[in-house]
C-alpha atoms as a PDB file:
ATOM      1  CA  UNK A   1     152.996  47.618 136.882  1.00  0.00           C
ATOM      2  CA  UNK A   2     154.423  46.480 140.042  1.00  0.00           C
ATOM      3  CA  UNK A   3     155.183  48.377 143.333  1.00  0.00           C
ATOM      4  CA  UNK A   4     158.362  49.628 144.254  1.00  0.00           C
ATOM      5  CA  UNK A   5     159.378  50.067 147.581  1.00  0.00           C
ATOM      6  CA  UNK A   6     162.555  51.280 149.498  1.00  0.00           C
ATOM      7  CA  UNK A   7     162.785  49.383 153.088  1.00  0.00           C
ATOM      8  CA  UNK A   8     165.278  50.359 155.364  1.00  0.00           C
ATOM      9  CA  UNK A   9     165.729  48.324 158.092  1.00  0.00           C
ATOM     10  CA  UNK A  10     167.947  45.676 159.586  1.00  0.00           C
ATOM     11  CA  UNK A  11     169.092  42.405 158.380  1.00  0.00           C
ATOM     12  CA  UNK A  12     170.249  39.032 159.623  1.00  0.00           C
ATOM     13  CA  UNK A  13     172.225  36.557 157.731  1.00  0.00           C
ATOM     14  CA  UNK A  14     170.118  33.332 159.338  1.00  0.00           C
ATOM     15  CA  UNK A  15     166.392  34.257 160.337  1.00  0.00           C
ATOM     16  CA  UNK A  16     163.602  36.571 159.227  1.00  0.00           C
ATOM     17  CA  UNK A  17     163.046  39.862 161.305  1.00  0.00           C
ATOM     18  CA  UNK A  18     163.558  43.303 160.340  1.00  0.00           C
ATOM     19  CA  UNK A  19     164.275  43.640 156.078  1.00  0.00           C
ATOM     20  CA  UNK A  20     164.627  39.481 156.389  1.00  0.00           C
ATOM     21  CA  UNK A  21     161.005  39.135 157.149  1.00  0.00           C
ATOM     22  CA  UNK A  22     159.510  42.263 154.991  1.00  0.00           C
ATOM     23  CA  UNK A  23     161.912  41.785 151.855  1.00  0.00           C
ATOM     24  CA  UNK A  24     160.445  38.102 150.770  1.00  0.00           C
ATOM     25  CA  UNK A  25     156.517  39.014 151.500  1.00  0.00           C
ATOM     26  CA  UNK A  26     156.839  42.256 149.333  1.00  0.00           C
ATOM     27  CA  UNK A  27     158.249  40.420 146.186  1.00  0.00           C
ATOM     28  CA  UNK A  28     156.393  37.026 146.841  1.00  0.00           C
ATOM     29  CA  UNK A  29     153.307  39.692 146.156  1.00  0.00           C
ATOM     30  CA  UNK A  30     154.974  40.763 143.281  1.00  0.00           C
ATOM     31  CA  UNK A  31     156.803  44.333 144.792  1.00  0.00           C
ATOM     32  CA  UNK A  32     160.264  45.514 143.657  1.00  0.00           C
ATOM     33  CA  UNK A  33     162.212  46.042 146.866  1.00  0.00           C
ATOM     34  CA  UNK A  34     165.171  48.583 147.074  1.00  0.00           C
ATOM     35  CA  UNK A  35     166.677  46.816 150.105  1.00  0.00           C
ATOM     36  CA  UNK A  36     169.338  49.368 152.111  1.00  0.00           C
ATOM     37  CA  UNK A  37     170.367  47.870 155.585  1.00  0.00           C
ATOM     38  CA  UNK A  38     171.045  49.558 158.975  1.00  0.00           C
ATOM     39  CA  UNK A  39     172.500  46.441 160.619  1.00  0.00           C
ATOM     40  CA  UNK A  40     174.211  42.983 158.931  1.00  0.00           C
ATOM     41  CA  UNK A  41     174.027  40.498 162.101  1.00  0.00           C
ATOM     42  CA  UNK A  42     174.435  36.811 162.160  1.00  0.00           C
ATOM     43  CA  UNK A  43     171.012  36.619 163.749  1.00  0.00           C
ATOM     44  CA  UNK A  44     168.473  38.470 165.628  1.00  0.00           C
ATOM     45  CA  UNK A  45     169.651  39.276 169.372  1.00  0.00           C
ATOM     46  CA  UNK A  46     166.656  37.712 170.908  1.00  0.00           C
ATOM     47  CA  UNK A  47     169.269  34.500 170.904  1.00  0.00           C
ATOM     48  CA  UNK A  48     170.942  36.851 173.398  1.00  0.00           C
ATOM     49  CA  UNK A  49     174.248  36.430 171.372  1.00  0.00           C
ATOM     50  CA  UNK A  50     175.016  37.593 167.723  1.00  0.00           C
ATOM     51  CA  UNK A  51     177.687  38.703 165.395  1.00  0.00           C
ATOM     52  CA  UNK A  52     177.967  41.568 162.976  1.00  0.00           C
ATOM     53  CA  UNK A  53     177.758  45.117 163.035  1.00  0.00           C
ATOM     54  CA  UNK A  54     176.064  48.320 163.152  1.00  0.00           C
ATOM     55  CA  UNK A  55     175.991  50.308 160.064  1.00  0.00           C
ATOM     56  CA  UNK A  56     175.836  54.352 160.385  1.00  0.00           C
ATOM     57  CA  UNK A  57     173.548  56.683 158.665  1.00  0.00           C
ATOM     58  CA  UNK A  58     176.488  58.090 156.641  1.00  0.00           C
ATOM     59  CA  UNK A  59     175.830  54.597 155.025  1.00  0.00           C
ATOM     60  CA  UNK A  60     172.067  55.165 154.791  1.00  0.00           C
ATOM     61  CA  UNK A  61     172.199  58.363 152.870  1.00  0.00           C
ATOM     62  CA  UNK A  62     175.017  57.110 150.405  1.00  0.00           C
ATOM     63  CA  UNK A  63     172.433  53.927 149.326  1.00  0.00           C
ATOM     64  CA  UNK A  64     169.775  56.362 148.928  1.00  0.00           C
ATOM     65  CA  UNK A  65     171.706  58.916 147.198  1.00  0.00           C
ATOM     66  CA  UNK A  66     172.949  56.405 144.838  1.00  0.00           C
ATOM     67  CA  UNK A  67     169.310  55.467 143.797  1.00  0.00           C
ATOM     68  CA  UNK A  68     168.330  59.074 143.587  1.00  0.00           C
ATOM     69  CA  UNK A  69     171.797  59.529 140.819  1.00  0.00           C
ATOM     70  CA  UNK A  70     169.562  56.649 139.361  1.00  0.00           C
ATOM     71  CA  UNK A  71     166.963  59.380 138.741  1.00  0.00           C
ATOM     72  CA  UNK A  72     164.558  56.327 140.249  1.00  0.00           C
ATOM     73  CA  UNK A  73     162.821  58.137 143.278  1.00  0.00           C
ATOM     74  CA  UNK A  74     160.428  59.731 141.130  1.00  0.00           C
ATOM     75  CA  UNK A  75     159.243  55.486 140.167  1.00  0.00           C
ATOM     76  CA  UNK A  76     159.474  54.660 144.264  1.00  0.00           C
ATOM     77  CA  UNK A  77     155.460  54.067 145.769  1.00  0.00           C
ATOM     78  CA  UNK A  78     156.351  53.679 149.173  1.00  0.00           C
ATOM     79  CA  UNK A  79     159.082  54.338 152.071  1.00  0.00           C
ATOM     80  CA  UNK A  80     159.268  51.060 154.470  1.00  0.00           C
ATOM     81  CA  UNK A  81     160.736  51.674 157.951  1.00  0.00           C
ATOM     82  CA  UNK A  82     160.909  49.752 161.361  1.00  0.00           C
ATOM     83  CA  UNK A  83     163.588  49.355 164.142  1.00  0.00           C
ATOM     84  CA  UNK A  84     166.240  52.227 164.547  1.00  0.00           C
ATOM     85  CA  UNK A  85     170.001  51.500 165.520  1.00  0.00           C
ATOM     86  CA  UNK A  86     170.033  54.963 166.519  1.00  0.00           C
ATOM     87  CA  UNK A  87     168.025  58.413 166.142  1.00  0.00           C
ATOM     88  CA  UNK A  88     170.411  59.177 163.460  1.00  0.00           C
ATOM     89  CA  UNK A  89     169.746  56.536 161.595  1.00  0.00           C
ATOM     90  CA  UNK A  90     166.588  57.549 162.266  1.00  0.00           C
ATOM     91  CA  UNK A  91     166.910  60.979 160.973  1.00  0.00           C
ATOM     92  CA  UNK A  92     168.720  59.675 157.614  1.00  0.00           C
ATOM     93  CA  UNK A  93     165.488  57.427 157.058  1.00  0.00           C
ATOM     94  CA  UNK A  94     163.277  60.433 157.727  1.00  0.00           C
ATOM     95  CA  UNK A  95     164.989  62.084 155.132  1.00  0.00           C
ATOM     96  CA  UNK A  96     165.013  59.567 152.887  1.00  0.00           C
ATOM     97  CA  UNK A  97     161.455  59.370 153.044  1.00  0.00           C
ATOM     98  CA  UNK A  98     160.970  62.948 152.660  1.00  0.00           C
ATOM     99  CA  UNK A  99     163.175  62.758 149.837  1.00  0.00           C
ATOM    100  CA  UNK A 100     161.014  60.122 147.596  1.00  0.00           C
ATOM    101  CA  UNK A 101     157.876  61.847 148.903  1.00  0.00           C
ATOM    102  CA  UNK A 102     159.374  65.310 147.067  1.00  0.00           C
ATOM    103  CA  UNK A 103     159.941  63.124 144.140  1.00  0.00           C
ATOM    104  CA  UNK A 104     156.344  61.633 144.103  1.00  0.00           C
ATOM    105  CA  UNK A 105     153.976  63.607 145.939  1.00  0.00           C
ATOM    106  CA  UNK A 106     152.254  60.468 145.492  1.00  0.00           C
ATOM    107  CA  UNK A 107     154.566  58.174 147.379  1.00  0.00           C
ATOM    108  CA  UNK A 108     154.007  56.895 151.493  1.00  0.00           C
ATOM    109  CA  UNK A 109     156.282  56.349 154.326  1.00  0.00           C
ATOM    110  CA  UNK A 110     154.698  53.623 156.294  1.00  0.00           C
ATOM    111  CA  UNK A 111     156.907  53.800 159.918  1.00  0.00           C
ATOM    112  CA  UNK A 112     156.706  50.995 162.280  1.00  0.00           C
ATOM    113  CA  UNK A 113     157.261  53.014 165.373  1.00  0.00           C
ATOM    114  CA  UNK A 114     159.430  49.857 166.932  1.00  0.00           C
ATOM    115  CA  UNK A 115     159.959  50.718 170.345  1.00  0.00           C
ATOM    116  CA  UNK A 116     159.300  48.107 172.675  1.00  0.00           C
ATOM    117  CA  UNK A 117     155.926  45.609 173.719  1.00  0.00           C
ATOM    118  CA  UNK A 118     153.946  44.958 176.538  1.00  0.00           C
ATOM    119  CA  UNK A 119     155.770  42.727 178.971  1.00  0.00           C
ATOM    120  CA  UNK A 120     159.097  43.881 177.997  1.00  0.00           C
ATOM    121  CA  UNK A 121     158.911  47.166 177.592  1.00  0.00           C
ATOM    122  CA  UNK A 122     161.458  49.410 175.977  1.00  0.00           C
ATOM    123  CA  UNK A 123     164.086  47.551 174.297  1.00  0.00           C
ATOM    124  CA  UNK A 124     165.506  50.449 171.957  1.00  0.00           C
ATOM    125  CA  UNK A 125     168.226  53.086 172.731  1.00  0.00           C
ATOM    126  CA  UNK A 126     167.394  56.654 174.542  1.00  0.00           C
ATOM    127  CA  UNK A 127     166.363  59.203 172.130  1.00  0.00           C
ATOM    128  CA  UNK A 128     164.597  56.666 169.449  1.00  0.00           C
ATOM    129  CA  UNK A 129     161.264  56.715 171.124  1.00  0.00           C
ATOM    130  CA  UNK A 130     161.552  60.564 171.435  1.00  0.00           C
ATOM    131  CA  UNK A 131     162.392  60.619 167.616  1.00  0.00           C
ATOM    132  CA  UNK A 132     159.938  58.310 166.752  1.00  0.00           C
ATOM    133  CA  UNK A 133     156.767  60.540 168.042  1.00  0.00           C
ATOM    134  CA  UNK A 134     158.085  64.174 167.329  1.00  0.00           C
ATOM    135  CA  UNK A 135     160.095  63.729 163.908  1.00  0.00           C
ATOM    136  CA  UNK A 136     159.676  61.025 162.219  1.00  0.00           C
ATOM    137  CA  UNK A 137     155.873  59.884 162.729  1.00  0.00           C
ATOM    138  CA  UNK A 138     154.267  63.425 161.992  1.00  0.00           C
ATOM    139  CA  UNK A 139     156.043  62.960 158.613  1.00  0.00           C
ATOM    140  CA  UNK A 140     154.431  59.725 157.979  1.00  0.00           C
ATOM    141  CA  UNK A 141     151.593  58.152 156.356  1.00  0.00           C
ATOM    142  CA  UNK A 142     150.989  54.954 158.016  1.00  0.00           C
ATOM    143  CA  UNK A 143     151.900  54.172 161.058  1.00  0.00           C
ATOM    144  CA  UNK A 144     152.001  50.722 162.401  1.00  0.00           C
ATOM    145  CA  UNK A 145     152.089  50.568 166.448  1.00  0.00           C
ATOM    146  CA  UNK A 146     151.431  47.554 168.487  1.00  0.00           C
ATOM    147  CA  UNK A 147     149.481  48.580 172.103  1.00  0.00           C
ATOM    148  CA  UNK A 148     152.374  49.345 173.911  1.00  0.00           C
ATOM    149  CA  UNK A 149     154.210  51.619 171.194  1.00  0.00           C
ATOM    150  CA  UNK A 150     150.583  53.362 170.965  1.00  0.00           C
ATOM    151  CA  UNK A 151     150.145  54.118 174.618  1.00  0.00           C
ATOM    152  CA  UNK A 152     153.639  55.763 174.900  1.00  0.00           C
ATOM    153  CA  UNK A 153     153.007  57.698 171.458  1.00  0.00           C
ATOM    154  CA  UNK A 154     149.780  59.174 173.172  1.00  0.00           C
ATOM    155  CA  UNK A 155     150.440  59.224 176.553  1.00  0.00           C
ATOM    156  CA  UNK A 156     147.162  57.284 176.985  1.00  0.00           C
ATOM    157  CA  UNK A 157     146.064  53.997 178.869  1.00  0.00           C
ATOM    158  CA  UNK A 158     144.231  51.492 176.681  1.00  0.00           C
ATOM    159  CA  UNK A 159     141.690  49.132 178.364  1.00  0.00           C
ATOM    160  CA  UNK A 160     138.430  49.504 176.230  1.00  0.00           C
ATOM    161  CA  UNK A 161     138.227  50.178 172.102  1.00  0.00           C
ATOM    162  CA  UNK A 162     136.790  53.667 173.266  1.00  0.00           C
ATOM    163  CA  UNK A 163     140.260  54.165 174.358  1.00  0.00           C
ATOM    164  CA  UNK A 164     141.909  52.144 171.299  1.00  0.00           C
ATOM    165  CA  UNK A 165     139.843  54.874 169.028  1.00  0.00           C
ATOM    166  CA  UNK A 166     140.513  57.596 170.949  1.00  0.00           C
ATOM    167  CA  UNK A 167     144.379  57.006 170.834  1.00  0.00           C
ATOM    168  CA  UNK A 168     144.834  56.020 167.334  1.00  0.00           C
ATOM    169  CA  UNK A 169     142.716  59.576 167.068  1.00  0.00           C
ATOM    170  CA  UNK A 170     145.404  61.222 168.809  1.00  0.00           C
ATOM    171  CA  UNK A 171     148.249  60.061 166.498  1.00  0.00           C
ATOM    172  CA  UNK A 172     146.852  60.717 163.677  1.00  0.00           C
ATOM    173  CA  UNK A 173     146.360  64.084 164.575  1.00  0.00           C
ATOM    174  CA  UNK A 174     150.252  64.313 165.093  1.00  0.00           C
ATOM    175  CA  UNK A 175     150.844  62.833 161.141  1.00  0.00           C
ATOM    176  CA  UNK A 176     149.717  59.609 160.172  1.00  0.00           C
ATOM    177  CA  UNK A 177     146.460  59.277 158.385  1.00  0.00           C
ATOM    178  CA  UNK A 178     146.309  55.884 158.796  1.00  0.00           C
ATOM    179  CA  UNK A 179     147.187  53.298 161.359  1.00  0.00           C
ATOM    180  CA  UNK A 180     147.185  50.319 162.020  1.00  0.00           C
ATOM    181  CA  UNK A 181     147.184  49.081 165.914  1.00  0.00           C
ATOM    182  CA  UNK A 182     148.856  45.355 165.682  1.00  0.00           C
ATOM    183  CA  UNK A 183     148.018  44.323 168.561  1.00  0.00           C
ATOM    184  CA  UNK A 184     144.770  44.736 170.776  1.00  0.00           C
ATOM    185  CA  UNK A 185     143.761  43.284 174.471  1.00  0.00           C
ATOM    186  CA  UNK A 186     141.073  45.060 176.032  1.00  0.00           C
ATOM    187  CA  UNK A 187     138.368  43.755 178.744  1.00  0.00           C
ATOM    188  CA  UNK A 188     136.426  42.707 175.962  1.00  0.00           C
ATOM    189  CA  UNK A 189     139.317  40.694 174.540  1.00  0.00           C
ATOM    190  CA  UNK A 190     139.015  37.103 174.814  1.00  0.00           C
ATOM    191  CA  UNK A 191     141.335  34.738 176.648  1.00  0.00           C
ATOM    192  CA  UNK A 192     142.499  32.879 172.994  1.00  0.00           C
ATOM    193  CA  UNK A 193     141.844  36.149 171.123  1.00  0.00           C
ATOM    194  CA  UNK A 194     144.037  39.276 169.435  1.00  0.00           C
ATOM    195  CA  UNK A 195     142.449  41.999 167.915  1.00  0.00           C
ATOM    196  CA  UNK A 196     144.151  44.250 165.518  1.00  0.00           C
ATOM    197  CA  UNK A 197     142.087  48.022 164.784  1.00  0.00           C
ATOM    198  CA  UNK A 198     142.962  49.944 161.059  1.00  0.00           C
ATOM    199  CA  UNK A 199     141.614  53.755 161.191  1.00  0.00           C
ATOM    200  CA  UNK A 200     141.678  56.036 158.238  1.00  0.00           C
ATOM    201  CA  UNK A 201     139.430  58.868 157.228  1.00  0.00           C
ATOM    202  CA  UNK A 202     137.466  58.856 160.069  1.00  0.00           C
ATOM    203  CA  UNK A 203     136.347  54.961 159.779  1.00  0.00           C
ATOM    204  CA  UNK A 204     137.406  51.910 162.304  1.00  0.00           C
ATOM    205  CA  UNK A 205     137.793  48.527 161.323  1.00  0.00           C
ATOM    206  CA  UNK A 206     137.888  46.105 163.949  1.00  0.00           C
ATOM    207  CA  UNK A 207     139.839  42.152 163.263  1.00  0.00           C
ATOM    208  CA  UNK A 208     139.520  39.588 165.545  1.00  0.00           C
ATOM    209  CA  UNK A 209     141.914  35.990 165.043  1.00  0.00           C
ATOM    210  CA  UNK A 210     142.802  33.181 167.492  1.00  0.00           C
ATOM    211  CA  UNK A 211     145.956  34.182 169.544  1.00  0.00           C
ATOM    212  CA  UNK A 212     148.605  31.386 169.093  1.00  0.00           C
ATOM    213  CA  UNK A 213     150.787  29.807 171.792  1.00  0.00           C
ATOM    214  CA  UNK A 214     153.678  31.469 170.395  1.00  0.00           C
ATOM    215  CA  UNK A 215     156.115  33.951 170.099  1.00  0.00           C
ATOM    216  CA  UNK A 216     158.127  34.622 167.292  1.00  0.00           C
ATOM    217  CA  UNK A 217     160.391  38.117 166.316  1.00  0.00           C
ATOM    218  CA  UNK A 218     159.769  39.093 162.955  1.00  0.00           C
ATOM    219  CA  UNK A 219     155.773  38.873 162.880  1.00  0.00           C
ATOM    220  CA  UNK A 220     155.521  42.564 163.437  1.00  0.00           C
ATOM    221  CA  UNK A 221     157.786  43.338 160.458  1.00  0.00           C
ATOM    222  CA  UNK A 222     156.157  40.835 158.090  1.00  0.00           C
ATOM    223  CA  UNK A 223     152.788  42.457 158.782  1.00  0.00           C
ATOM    224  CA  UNK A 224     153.664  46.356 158.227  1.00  0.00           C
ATOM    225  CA  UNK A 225     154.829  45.057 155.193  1.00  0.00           C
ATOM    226  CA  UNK A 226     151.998  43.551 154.083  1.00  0.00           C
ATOM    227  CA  UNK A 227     149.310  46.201 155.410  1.00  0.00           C
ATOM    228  CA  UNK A 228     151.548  48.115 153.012  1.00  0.00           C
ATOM    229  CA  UNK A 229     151.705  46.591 149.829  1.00  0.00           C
ATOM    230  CA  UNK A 230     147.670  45.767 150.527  1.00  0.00           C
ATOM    231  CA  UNK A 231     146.930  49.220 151.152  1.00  0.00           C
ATOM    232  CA  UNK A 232     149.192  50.569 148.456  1.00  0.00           C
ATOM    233  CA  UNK A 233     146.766  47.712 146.251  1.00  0.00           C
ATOM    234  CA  UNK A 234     143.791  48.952 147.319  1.00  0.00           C
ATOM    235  CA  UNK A 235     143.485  52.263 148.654  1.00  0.00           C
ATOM    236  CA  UNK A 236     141.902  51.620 151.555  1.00  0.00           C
ATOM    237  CA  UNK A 237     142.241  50.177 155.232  1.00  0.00           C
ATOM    238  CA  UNK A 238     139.914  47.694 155.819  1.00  0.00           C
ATOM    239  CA  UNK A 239     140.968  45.266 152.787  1.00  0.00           C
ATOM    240  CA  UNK A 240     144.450  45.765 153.989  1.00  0.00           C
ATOM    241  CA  UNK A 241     143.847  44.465 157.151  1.00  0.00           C
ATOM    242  CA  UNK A 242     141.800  41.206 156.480  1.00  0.00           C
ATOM    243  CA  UNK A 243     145.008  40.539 154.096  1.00  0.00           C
ATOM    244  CA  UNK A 244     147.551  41.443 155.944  1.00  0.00           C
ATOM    245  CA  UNK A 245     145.860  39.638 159.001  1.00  0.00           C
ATOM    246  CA  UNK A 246     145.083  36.706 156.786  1.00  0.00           C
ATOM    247  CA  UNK A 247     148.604  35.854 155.815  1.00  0.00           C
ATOM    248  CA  UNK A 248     150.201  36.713 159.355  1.00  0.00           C
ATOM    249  CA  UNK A 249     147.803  34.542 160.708  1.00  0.00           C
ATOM    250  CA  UNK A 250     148.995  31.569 157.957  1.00  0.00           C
ATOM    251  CA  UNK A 251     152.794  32.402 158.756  1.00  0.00           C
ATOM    252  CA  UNK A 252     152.175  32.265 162.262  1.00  0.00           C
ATOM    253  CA  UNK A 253     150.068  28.843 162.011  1.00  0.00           C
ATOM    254  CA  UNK A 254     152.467  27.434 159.892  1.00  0.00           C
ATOM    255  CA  UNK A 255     155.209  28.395 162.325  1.00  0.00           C
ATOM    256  CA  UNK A 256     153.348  26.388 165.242  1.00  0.00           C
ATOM    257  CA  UNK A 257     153.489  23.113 163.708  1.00  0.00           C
ATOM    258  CA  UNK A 258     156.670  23.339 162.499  1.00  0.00           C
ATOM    259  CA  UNK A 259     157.764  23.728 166.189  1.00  0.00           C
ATOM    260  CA  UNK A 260     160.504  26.485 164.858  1.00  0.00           C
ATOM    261  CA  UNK A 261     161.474  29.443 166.346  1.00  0.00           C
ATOM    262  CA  UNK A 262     161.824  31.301 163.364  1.00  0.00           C
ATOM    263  CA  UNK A 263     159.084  33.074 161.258  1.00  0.00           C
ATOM    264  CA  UNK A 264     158.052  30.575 158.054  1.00  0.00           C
ATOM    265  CA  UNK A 265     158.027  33.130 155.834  1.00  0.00           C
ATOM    266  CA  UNK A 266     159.794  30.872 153.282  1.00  0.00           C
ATOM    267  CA  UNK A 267     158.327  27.358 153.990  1.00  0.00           C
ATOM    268  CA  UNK A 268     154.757  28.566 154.210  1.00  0.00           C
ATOM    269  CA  UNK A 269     155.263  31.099 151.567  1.00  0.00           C
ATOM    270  CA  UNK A 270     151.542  30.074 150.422  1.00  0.00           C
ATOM    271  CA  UNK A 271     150.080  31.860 153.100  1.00  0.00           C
ATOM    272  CA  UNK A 272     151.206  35.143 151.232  1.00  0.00           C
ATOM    273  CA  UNK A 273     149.666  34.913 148.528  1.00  0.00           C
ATOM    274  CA  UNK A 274     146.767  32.978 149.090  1.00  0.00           C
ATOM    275  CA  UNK A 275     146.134  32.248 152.701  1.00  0.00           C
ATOM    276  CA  UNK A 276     144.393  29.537 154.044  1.00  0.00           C
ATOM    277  CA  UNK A 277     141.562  31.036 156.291  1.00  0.00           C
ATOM    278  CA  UNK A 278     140.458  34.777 156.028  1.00  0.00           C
ATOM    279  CA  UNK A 279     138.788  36.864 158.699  1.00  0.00           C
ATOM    280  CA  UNK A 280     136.325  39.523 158.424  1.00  0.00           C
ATOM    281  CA  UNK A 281     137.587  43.167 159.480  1.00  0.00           C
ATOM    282  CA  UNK A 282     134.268  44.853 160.963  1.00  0.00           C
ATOM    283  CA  UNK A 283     133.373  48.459 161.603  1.00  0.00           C
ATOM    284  CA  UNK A 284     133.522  49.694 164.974  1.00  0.00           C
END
């Protein structure tokens, strides 16, 4: 049987961040995708200019509400969420998620806390950041921050994987029982290295991959999508992460040569299903 998974998040006619870049992955892997958009832009505003519009939670809860009068959130597996137009947007998702979840106990809301990165900081409205820590990410599962988003969440400074640990400690204590940290640079971090750190049930698991002259938006959507489905696959962290990582890495390589400035999620759609170098997720 395949998965089924609602993702809410935005969209962009040309481009591949937000539902553009986790839609395709999911059913490339074989995952039914209920699709409901919080934004329909041209393209993603890192161009600095776009067209399109906001769309408001009222529209949110109707999409939902119409696949609930399909009696179908009893089938969904899994809630998808990432950036927030607004904290009520944010709420409606939260309660979307706590409305599958009451459906099928069974069911997880994975929430990509999207918030901002290091170097640019915040780059979302006031009051999402707020909402992300105190209501929506002690209702979730997984939780997918990058090093920035995790240092805010916890109020902690990250420079060693003692710290890393410690912090991903913290939040889960708040909610989710497993995270994934997407992004890791400590001291022991080498110059062409990124780390990435899954925790669940008391265990760390520790990947290491080349870091790639580039910088593409989208990549952090793609891979909470696939730490996901891989997790919903397996049941457990650690495989998750060397395929997640493993196809992310592909995308990303892919994405190099072709010199583009969008993710390749299409043109290297390969790399999703059967990437072409793996990496070795060790416990820490």
């Amino acid at each position: 049987m395949s998965l089924n998974i609602l993702s809410i998040q935005s969209w962009v006619a040309y481009g591949h961040v937000g539902n553009a870049s986790a839609m395709f992955p999911l059913q490339r892997l074989g995952a039914e995708v209920w699709g409901v958009h919080t934004v329909q832009f041209s393209n993603h505003t890192g161009y600095g200019a776009w067209r399109g519009q906001v769309f408001g939670a009222d529209l949110v809860r109707e999409c939902v509400a119409g696949i609930a009068d399909r009696g179908m959130l009893s089938h969904c597996d899994a809630v998808l969420s990432g950036y927030l137009g607004s904290a009520e947007i944010g709420a409606a998702v939260r309660d979307a998620a706590l409305a599958v979840k009451a459906a099928n106990p069974k069911a997880l809301w994975c929430c990509d806390p999207v918030m901002g990165d290091t170097g640019r900081g915040m780059f979302v409205r006031p009051g999402i950041p707020e909402f992300l820590r105190d209501e929506a990410l002690p209702a979730a599962d997984i939780a997918t921050p990058n090093q920035f988003e995790l240092e805010w969440l916890t109020g902690r400074a990250i420079t060693s994987l003692a710290d890393a640990k410690a912090a991903i400690t913290a939040l889960q204590a708040k909610g989710p029982r497993c995270v994934l940290l997407t992004s890791l640079r400590t001291e022991a971090t080498g110059d062409d290295e990124i780390e990435m750190l899954a925790a669940e049930g008391g265990g760390f698991w520790r990947l290491r991959t080349p870091m790639l002259p580039l910088s593409v938006n989208g990549a952090g959507d793609a891979i909470a999508a696939l730490f996901l489905f891989h997790r919903l696959k397996s049941g457990a962290a650690a495989p998750a992460l060397e395929a997640a990582a493993a196809s992310i890495f592909g995308l990303l390589s892919r994405t190099l040569e072709a010199g583009a400035r969008e993710l390749q999620v299409v043109a290297a759609q390969e790399e999703i299903t059967a990437p072409s170098r793996r990496f070795i997720a060790e416990a820490c």
